[in-house]
Protein backbone atom coordinates (compact mmCIF):
# COMPACT_ATOMS: atom_id res chain seq x y z
CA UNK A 1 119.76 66.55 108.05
CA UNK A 2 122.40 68.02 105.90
CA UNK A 3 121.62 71.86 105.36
CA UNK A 4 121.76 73.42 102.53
CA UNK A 5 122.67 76.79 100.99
CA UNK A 6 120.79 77.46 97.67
CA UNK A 7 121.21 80.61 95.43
CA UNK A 8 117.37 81.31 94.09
CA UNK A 9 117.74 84.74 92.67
CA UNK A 10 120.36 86.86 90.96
CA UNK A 11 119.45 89.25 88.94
CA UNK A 12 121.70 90.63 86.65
CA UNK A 13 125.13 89.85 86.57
CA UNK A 14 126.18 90.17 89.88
CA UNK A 15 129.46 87.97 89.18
CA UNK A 16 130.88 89.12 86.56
CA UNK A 17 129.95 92.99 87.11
CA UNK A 18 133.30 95.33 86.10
CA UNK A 19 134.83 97.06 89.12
CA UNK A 20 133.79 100.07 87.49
CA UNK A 21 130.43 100.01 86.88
CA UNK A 22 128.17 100.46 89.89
CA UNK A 23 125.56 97.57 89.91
CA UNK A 24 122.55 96.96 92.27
CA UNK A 25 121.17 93.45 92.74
CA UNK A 26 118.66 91.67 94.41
CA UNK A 27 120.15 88.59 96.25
CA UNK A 28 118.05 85.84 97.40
CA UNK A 29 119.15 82.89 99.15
CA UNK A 30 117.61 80.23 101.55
CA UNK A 31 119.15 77.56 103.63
CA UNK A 32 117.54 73.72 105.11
CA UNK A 33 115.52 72.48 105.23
CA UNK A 34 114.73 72.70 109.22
CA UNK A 35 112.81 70.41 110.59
CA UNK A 36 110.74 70.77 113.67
CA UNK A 37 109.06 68.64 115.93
CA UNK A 38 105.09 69.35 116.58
CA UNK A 39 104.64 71.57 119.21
CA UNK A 40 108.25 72.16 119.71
CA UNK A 41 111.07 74.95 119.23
CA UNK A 42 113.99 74.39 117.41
CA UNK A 43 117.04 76.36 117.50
CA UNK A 44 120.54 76.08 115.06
CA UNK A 45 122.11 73.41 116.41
CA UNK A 46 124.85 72.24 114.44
CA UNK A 47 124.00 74.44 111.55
CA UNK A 48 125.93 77.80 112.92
CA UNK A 49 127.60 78.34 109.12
CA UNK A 50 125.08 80.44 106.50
CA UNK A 51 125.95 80.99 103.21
CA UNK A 52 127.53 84.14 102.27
CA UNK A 53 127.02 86.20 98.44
CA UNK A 54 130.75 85.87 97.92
CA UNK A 55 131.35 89.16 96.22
CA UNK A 56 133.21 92.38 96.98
CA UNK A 57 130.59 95.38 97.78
CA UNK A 58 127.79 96.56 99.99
CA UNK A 59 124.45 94.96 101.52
CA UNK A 60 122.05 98.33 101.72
CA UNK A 61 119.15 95.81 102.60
CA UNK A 62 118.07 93.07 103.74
CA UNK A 63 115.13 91.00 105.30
CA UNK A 64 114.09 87.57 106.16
CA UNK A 65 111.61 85.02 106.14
CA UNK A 66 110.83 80.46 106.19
CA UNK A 67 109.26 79.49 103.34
CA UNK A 68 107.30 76.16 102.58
CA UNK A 69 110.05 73.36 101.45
CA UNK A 70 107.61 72.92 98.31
CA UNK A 71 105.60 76.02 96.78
CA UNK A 72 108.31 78.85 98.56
CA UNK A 73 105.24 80.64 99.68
CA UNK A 74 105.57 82.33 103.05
CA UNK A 75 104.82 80.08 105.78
CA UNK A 76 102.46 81.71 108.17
CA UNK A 77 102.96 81.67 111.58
CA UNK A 78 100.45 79.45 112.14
CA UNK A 79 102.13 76.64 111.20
CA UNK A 80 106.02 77.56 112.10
CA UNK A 81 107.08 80.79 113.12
CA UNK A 82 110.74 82.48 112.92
CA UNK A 83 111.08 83.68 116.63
CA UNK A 84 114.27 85.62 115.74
CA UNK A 85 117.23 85.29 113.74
CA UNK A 86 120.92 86.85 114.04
CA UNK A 87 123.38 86.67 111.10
CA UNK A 88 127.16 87.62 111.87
CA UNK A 89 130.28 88.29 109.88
CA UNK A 90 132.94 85.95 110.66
CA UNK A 91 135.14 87.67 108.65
CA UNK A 92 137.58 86.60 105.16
CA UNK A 93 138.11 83.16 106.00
CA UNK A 94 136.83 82.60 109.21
CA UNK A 95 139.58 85.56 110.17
CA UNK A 96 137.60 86.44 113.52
CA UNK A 97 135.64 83.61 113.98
CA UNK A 98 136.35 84.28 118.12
CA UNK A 99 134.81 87.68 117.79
CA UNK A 100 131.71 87.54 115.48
CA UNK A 101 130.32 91.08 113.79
CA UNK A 102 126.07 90.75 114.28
CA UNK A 103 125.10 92.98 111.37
CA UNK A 104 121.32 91.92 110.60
CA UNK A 105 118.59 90.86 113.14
CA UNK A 106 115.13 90.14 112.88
CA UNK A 107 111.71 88.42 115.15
CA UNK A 108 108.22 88.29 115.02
CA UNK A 109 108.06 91.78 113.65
CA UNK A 110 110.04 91.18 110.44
CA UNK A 111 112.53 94.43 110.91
CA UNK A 112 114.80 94.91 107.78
CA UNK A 113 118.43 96.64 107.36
CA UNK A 114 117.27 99.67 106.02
CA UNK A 115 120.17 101.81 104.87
CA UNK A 116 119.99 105.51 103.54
CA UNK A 117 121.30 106.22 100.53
CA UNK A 118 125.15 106.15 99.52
CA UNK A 119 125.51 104.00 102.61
CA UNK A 120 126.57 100.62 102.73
CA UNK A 121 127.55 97.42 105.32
CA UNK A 122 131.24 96.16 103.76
CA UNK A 123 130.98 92.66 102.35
CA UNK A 124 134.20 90.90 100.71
CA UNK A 125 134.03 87.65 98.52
CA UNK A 126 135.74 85.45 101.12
CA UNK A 127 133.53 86.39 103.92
CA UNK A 128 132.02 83.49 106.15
CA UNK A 129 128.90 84.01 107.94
CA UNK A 130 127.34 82.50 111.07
CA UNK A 131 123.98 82.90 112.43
CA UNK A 132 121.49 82.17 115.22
CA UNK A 133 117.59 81.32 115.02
CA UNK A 134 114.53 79.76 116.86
CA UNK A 135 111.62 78.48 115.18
CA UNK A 136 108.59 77.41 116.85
CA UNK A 137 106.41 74.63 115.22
CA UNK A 138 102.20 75.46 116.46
CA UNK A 139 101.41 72.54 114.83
CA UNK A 140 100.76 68.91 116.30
CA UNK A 141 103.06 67.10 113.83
CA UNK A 142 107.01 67.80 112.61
CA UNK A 143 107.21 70.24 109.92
CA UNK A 144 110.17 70.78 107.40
CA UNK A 145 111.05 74.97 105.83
CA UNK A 146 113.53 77.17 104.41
CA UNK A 147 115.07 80.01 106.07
CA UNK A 148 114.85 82.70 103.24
CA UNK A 149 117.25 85.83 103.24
CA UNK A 150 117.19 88.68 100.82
CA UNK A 151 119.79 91.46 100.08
CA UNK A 152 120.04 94.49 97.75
CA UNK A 153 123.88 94.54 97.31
CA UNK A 154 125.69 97.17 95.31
CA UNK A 155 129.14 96.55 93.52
CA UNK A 156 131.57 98.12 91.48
CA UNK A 157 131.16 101.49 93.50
CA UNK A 158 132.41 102.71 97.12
CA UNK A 159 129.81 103.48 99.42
CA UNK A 160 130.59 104.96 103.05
CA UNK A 161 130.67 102.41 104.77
CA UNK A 162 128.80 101.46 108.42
CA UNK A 163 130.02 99.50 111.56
CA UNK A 164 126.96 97.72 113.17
CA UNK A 165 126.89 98.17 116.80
CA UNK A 166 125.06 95.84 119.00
CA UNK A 167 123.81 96.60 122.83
CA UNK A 168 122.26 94.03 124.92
CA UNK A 169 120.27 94.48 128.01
CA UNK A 170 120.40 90.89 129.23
CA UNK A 171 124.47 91.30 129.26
CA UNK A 172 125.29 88.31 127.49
CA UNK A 173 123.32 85.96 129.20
CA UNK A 174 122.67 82.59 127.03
CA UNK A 175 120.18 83.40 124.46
CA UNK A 176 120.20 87.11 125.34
CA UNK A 177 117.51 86.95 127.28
CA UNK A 178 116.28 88.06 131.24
CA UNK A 179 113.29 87.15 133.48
CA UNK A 180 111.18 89.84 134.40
CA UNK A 181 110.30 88.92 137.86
CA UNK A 182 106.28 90.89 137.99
CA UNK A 183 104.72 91.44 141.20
CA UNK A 184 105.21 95.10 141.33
CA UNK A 185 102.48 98.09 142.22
CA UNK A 186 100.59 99.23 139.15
CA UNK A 187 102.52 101.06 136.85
CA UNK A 188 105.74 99.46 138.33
CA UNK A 189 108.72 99.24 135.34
CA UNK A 190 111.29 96.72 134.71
CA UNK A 191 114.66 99.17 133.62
CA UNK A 192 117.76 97.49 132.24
CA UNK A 193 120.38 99.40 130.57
CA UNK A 194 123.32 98.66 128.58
CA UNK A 195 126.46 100.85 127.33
CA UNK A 196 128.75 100.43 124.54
CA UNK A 197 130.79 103.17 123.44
CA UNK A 198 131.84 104.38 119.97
CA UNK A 199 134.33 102.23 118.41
CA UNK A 200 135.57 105.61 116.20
CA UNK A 201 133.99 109.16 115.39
CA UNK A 202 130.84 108.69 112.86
CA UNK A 203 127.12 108.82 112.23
CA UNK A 204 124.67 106.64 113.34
CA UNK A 205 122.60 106.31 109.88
CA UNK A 206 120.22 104.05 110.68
CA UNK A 207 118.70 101.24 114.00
CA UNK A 208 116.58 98.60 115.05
CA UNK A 209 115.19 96.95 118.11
CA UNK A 210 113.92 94.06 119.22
CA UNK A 211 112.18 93.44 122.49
CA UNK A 212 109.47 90.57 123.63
CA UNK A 213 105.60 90.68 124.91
CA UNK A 214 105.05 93.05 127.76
CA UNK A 215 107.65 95.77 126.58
CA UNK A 216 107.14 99.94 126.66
CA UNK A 217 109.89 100.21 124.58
CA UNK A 218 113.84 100.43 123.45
CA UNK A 219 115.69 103.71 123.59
CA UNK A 220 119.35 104.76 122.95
CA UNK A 221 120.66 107.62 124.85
CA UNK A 222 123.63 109.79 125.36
CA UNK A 223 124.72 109.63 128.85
CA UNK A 224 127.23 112.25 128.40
CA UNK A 225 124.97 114.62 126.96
CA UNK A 226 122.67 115.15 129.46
CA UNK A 227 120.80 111.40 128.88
CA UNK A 228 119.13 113.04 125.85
CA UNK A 229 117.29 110.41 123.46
CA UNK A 230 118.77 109.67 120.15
CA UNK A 231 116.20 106.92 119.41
CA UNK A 232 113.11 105.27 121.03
CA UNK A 233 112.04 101.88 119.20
CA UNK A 234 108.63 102.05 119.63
CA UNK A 235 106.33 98.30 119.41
CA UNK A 236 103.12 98.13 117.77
CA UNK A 237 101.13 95.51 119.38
CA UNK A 238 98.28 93.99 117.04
CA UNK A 239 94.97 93.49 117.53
CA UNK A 240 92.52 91.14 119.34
CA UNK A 241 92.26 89.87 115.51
CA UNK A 242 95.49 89.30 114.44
CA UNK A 243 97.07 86.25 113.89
CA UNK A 244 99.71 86.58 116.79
CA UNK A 245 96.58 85.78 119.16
CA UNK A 246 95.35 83.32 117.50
CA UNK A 247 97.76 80.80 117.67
CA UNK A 248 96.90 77.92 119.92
CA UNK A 249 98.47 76.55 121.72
CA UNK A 250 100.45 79.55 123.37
CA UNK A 251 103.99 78.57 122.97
CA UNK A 252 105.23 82.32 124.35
CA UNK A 253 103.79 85.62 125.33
CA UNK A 254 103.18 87.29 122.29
CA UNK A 255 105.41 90.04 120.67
CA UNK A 256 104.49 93.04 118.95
CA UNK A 257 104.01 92.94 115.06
CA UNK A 258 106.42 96.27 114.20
CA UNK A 259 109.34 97.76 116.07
CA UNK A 260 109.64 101.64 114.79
CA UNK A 261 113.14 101.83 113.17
CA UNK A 262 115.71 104.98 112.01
CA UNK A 263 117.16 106.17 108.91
CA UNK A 264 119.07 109.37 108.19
CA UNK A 265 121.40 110.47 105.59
CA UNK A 266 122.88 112.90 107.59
CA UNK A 267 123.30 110.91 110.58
CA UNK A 268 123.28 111.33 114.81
CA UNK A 269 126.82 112.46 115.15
CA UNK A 270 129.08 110.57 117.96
CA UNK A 271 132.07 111.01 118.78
CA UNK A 272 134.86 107.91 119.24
CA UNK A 273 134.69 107.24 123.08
CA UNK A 274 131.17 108.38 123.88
CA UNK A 275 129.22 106.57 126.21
CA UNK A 276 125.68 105.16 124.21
CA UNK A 277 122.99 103.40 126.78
CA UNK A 278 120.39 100.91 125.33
CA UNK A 279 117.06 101.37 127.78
CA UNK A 280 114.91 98.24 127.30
CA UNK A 281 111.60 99.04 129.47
CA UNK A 282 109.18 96.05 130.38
CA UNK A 283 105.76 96.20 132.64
CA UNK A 284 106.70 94.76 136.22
CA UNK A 285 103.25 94.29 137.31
CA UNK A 286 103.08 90.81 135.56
CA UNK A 287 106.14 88.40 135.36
CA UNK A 288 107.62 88.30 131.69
CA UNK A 289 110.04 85.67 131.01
CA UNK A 290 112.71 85.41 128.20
CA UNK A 291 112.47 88.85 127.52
CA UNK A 292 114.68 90.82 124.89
CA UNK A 293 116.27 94.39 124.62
CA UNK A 294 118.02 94.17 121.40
CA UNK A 295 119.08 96.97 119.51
CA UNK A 296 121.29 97.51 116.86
CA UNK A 297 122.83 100.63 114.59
CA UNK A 298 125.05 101.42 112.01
CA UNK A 299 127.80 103.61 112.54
CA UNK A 300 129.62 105.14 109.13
CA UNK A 301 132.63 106.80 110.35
CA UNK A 302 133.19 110.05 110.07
CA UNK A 303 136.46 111.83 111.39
CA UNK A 304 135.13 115.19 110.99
CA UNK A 305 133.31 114.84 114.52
CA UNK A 306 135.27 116.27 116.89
CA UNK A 307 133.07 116.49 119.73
CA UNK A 308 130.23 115.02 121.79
CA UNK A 309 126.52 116.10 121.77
CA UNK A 310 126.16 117.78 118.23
CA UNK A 311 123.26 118.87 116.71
CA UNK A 312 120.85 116.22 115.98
CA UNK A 313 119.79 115.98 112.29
CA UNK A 314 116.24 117.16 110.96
CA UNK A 315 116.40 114.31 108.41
CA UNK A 316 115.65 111.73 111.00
CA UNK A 317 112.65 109.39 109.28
CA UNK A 318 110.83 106.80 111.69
CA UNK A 319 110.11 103.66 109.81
CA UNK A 320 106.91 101.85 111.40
CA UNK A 321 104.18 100.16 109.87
CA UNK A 322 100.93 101.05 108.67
CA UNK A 323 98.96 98.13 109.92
CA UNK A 324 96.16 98.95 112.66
CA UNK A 325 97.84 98.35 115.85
CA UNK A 326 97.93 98.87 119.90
CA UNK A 327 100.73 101.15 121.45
CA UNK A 328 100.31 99.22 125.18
CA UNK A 329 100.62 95.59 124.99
CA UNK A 330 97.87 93.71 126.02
CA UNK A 331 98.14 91.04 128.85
CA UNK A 332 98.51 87.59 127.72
CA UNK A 333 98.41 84.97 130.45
CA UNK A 334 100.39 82.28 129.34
CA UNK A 335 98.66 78.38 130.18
CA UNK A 336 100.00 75.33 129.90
CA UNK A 337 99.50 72.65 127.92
CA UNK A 338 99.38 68.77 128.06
CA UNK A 339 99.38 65.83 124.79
CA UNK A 340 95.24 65.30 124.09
CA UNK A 341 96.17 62.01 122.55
CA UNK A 342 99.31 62.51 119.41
CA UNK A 343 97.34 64.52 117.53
CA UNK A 344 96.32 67.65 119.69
CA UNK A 345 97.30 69.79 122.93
CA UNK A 346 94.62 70.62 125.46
CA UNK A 347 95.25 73.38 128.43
CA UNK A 348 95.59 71.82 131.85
CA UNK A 349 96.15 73.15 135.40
CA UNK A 350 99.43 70.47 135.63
CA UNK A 351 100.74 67.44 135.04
CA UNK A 352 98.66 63.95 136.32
CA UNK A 353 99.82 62.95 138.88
CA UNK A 354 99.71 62.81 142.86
CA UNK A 355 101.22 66.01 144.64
CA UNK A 356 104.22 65.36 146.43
CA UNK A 357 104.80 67.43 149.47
CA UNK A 358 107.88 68.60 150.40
CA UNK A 359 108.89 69.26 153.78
CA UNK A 360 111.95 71.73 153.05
CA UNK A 361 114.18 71.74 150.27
CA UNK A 362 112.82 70.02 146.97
CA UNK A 363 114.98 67.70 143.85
CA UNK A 364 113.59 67.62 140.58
CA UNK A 365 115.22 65.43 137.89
CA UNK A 366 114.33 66.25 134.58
CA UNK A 367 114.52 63.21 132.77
CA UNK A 368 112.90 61.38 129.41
CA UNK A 369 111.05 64.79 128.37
CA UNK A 370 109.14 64.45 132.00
CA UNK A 371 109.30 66.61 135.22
CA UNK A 372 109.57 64.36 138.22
CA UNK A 373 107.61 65.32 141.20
CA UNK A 374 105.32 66.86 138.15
CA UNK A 375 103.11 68.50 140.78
CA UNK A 376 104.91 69.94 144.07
CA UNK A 377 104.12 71.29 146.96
CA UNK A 378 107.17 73.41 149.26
CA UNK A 379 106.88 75.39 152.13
CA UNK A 380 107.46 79.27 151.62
CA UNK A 381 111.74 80.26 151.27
CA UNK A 382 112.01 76.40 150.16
CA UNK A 383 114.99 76.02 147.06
CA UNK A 384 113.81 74.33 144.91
CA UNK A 385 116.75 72.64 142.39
CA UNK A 386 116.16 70.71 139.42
CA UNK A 387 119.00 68.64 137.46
CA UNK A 388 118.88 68.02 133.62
CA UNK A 389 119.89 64.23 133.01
CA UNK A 390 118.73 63.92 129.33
CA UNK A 391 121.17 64.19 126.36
CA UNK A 392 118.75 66.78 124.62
CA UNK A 393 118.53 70.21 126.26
CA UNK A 394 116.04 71.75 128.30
CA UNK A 395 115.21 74.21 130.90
CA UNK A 396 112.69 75.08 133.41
CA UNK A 397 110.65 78.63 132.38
CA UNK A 398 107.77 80.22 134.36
CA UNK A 399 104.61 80.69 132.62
CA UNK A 400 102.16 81.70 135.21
CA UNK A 401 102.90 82.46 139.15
CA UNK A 402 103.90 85.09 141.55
CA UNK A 403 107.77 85.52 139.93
CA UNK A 404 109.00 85.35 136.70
CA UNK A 405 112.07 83.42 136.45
CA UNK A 406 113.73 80.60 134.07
CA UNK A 407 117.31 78.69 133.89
CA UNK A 408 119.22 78.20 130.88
CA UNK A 409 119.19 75.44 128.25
CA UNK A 410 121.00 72.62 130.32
CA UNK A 411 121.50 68.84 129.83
CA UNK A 412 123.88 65.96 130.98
CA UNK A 413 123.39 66.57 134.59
CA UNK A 414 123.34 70.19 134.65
CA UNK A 415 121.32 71.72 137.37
CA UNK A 416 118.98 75.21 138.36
CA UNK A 417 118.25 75.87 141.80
CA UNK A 418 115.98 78.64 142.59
CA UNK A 419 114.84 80.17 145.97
CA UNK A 420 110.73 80.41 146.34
CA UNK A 421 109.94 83.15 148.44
CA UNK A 422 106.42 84.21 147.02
CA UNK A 423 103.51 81.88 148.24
CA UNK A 424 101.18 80.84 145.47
CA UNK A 425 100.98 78.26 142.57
CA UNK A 426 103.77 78.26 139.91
CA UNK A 427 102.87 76.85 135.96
CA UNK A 428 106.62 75.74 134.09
CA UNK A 429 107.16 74.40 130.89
CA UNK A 430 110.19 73.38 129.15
CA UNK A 431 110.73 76.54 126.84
CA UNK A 432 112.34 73.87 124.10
CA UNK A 433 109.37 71.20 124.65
CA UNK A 434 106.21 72.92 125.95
CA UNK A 435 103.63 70.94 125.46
CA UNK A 436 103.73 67.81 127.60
CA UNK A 437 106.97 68.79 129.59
CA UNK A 438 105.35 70.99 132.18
CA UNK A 439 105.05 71.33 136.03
CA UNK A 440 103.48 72.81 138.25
CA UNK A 441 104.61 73.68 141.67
CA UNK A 442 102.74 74.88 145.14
CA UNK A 443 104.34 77.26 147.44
CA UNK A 444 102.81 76.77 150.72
CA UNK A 445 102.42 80.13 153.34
């Protein structure tokens, strides 16, 4: 399906605004229509290109949402849900297309670019943009929506500008994500950290995180200065009541419904050089898979800091939300789930099926949306490899068992192999397709 890019709101005149007269609009626009399969996830594809506003200014904010193909309403997540969502500057005329600019990110917990006042992110009329998404269909049958993005842009004024700057706990890895393995003592922590250093001498004016179920939290630090926090993004995790754990059937662990988020006029001073260190902090007692640490901040340069560790600013404002909420995240065992007929899922224990037992060393060909050897039985220290055959991608992700681990999205004959040293029973499903496409594999003592 052709998407598309569709201007639905400008108001004012945005256009044909004079270079000297400051003007503030409210940009909407919406791309698709996407279309996902029931019960399945759907990521960009083809569609990597997003329109741009095509004007010479500033973005100050900016959120997103999907919205029903039809009415426009807000689709709840219920029915599809927007998992996350990048968008990246590729520059005036695709200039560095090789080395993308992330400047807006949002997940479950709908987290907006927030700027402070006078403040800015530099947008030219030539600029091409890219992006990155998931959505995830909870609904039996395929489903069609918008992506909907909104932007207060200023023109016809200079604003200081800001640099985003992006850290990354999983390093890069494909889809940014890691594998919490579990299986530690209570109060165990999973700790990854990533550094980036300042690009020039600024302010960091304003951040946000991002980070999946079973987080503490996301915190930037200054190595140099002593490892003092600049930032902790906080979750909120909702209640037993809300919506997030209500959705059946459990496609992921749950996330938490607000990430606490930074503005300040005056901004954290850094200098060009320092050393900044995204901590992304995850329970280790339970296994987590495709976990996050994403954070991002924006960085208005500033060459009148000279040095490292300066005072911190008192105008620091936390930005969280005022829905009812737990701090800790509660434990969601993840199950897995098998067609009941076309029209509904139902939670099994595995596949049907005989076990097969393996006597070492175990294949698995993933073929025709189907695990072979669907239920398995290896000896403990057995590898266990599986190979993708199918055109269409998929991967192999723990949802239940002793260790957390998954492989990438792989297909034409790609392969995993993994080394089972924990005894007990393991639950997979194919992150992509996760009802129907599941396994579920015995680790013999």
């Amino acid at each position: 399906m052709k998407t598309r890019f569709i201007w639905l709101t400008l108001t004012g005149a945005l256009l044909l605004a004079a270079p000297a007269q400051a003007k503030v609009q409210t940009v909407t626009m919406k791309a698709g229509p996407f279309t996902v399969g029931g019960y399945e996830v759907a990521l960009q594809g083809q569609h990597l290109l997003v329109g741009a506003p095509k004007v010479d200014g500033y973005i100050t904010r900016m959120e997103t949402d999907v919205v029903d193909v039809k009415t426009g309403k807000t689709v709840p997540i219920s029915r599809i849900m927007l998992h996350h969502i990048v968008f990246a500057n590729l520059g005036p005329n695709f200039s560095h297309v090789n080395t993308p600019e992330p400047f807006y990110g949002d997940g479950e917990e709908r987290a907006k670019m927030d700027l402070p006042a006078g403040y800015g992110y530099p947008i030219t009329k030539n600029d091409a943009w890219g992006w990155v998404w998931m959505l995830m269909n909870h609904k039996p049958t395929s489903d069609s929506v918008y992506i909907r993005y909104k932007m207060e842009i200023v023109t016809g004024e200079t604003r200081k500008s800001v640099i985003p700057m992006v850290w990354d706990t999983s390093h890069g890895r494909q889809a940014r994500v890691f594998d919490v393995p579990g299986g530690g003592v209570a109060g165990s922590l999973d700790v990854r950290t990533d550094t980036q250093t300042a690009p020039v001498s600024g302010r960091l004016v304003a951040g946000l995180g991002h980070v999946h179920g079973g987080a503490y939290d996301l915190a930037l630090s200054e190595p140099d200065c002593g490892g003092r926090t600049i930032y902790r993004s906080s979750p909120t995790w909702g209640l037993a009541s809300n919506a997030f754990y209500k959705v059946r059937p459990v496609l992921h662990e749950p996330g938490p419904i607000n990430m606490t988020q930074f503005k300040s006029a005056t901004g954290i001073p850094v200098k060009a050089g320092e050393r900044l260190t995204a901590t992304s902090r995850y329970d280790n007692v339970r296994p987590h898979t495709r976990s996050m640490g994403l954070l991002l901040a924006y960085l208005s340069p500033d060459s009148s800091v000279a040095a490292n560790c300066g005072r911190l600013p008192k105008d620091i404002k936390v930005l969280k939300t005022t829905t009812k909420g737990r701090s800790i995240a509660p434990v969601a065992r993840i199950k897995i789930y098998d067609w009941n007929g076309s029209s509904t899922a139902k939670q099994v224990f595995g596949p049907p099926g005989a076990m097969a037992i393996a006597p070492g060393n175990a294949a698995v060909r993933v073929k025709d949306f189907a695990f072979t050897a669907g239920n398995l039985s290896v000896l403990v220290g057995s590898t266990v490899t599986w190979t993708f055959d199918d055109a269409v991608r998929h991967n192999v992700t723990v949802a239940d068992g002793p260790e957390g681990f998954s492989s990438n999205w792989l297909s034409g004959g790609a392969s995993f192999s993994k080394t089972l040293t924990k005894a007990g029973t393991y639950t997979f499903f194919c992150e992509l397709h996760p009802v129907g496409m599941v396994q579920r594999v015995v680790v013999r003592p």
